[in-house]
N, C-alpha and C. Protein backbone atom coordinates (compact mmCIF):
# COMPACT_ATOMS: atom_id res chain seq x y z
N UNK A 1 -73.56 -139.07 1.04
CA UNK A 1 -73.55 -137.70 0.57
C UNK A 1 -72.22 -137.46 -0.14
N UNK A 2 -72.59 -136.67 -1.55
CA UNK A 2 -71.01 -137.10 -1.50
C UNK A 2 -70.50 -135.39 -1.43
N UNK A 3 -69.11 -135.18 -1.23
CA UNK A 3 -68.67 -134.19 -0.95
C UNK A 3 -67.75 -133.68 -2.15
N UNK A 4 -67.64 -132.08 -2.05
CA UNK A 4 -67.05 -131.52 -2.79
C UNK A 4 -65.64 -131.47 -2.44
N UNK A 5 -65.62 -131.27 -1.60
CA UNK A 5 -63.97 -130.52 -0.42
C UNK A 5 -63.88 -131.54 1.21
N UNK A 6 -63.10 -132.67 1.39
CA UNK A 6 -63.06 -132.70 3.06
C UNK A 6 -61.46 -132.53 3.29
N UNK A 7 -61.34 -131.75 4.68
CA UNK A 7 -60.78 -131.51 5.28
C UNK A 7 -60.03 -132.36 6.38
N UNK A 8 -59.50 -132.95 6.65
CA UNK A 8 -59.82 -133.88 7.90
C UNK A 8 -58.72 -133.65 8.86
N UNK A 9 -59.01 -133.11 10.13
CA UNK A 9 -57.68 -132.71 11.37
C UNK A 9 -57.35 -133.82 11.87
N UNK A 10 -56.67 -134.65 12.22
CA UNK A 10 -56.14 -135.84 12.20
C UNK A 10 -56.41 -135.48 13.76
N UNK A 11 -55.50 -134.81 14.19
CA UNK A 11 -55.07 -134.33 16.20
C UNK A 11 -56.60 -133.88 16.88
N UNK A 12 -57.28 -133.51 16.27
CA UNK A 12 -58.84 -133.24 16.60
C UNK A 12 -59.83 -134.06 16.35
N UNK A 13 -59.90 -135.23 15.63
CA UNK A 13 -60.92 -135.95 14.79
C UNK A 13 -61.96 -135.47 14.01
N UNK A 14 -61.98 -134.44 13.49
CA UNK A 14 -63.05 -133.50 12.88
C UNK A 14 -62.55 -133.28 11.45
N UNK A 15 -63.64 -133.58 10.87
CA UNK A 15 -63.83 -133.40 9.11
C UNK A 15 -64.82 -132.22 8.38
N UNK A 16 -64.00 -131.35 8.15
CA UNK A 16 -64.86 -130.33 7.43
C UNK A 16 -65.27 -130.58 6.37
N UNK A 17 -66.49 -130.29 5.74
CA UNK A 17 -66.85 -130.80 4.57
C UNK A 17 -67.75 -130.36 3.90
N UNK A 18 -67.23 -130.07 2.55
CA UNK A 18 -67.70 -129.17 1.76
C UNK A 18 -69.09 -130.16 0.41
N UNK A 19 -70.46 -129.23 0.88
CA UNK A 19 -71.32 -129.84 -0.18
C UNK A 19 -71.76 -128.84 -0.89
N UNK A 20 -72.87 -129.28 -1.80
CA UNK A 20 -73.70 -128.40 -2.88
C UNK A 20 -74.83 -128.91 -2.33
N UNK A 21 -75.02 -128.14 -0.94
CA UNK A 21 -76.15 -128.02 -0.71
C UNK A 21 -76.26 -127.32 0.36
N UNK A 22 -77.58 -126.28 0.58
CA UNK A 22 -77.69 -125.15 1.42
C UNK A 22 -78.66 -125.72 2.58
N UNK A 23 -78.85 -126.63 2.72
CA UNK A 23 -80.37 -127.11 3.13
C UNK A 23 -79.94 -128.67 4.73
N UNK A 24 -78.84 -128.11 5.45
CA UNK A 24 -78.25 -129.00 6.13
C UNK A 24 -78.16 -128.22 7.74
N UNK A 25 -78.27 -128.80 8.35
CA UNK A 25 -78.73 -127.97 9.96
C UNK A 25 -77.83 -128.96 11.11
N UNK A 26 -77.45 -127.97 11.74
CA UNK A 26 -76.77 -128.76 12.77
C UNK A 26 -77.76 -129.96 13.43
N UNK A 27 -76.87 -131.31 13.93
CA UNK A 27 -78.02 -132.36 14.26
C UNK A 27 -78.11 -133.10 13.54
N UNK A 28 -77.98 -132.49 11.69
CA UNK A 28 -78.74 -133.43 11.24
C UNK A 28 -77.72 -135.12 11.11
N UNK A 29 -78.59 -136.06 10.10
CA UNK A 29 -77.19 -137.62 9.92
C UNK A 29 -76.95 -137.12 8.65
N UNK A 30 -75.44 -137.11 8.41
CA UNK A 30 -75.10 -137.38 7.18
C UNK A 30 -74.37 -138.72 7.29
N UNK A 31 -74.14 -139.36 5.44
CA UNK A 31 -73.65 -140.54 5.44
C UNK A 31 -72.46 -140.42 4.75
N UNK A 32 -71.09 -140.95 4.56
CA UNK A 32 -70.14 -141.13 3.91
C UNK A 32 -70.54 -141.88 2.48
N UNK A 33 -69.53 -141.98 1.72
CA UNK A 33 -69.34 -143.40 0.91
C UNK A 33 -69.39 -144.72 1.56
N UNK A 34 -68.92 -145.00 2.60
CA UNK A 34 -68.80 -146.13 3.32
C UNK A 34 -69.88 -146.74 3.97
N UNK A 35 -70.86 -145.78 3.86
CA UNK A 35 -72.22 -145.90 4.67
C UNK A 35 -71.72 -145.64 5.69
N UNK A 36 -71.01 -145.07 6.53
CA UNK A 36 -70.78 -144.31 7.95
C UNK A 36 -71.64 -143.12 8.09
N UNK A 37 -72.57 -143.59 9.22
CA UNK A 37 -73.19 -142.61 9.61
C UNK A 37 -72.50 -141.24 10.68
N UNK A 38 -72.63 -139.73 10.11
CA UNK A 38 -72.26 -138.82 10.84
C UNK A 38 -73.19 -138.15 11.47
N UNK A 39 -72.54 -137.23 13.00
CA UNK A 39 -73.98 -136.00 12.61
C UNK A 39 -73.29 -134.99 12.57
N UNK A 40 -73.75 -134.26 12.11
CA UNK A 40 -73.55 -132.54 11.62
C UNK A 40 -73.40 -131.90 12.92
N UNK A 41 -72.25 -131.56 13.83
CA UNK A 41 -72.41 -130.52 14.57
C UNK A 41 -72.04 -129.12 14.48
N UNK A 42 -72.00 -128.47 13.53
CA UNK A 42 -71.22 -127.21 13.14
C UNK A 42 -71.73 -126.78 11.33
N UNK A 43 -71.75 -125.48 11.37
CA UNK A 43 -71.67 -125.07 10.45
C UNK A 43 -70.51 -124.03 10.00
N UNK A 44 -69.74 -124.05 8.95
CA UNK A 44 -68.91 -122.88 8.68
C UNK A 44 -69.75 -121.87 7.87
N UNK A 45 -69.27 -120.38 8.43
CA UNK A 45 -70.02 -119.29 8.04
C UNK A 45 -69.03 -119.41 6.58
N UNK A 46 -69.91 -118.77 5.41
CA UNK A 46 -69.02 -118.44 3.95
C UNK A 46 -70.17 -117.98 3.09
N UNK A 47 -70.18 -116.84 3.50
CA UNK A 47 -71.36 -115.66 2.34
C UNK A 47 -71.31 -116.59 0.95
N UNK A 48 -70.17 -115.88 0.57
CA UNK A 48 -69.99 -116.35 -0.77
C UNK A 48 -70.32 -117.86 -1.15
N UNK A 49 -70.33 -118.97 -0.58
CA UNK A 49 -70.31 -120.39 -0.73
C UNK A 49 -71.93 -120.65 -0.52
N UNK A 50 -72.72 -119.70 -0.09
CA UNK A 50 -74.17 -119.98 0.37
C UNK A 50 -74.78 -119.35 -1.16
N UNK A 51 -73.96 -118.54 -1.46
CA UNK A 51 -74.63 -117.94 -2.67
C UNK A 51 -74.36 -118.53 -4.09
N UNK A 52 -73.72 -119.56 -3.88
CA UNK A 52 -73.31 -120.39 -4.93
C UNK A 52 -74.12 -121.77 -4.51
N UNK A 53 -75.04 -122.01 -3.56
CA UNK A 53 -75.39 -123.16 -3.32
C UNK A 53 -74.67 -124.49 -2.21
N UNK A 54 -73.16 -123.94 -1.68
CA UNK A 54 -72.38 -124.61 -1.22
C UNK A 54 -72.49 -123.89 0.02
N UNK A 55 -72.55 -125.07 0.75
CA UNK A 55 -72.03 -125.52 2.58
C UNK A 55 -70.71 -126.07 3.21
N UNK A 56 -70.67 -125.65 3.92
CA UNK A 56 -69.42 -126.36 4.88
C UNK A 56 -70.11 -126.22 6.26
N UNK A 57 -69.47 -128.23 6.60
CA UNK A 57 -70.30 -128.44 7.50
C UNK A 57 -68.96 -129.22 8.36
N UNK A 58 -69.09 -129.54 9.61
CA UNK A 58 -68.40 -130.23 10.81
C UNK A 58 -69.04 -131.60 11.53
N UNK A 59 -68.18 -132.24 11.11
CA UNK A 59 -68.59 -133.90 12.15
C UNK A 59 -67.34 -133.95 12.67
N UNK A 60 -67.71 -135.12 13.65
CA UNK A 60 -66.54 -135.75 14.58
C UNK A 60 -66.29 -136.64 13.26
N UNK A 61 -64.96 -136.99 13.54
CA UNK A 61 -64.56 -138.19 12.59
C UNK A 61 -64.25 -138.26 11.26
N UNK A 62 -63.70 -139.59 10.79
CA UNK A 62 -62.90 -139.00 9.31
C UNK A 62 -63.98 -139.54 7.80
N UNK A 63 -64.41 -138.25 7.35
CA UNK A 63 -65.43 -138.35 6.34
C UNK A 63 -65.10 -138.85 4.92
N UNK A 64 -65.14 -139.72 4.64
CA UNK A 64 -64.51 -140.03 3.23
C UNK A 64 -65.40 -140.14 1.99
């Protein structure tokens, strides 16, 4: 998948990550570049970013 925006908290292991796409649910697998499989546990709320087509989403681990 590829991403618009990641975030990555180093002290937490969690990668926020920004797509162009509205259509992503907690649970689901996403994949890196690397073929690293993630899963989606989180969604960030952002009116504005849903209405443009863009998500921000939360995995464990560093999303590249």
């Amino acid at each position: 998948m590829k991403a618009i925006d990641v975030l990555y908290l180093e002290s937490e292991d969690i990668s926020c990550i920004t797509i162009q796409r509205t259509d992503i649910v907690a649970g689901q697998k996403i994949i890196d570049k690397n073929d690293t499989t993630f899963e989606v546990y989180g969604l960030v709320p952002n009116g504005r970013g849903l209405l443009n087509g863009i998500s921000s989403l939360l995995v464990h681990g560093k999303f590249d």
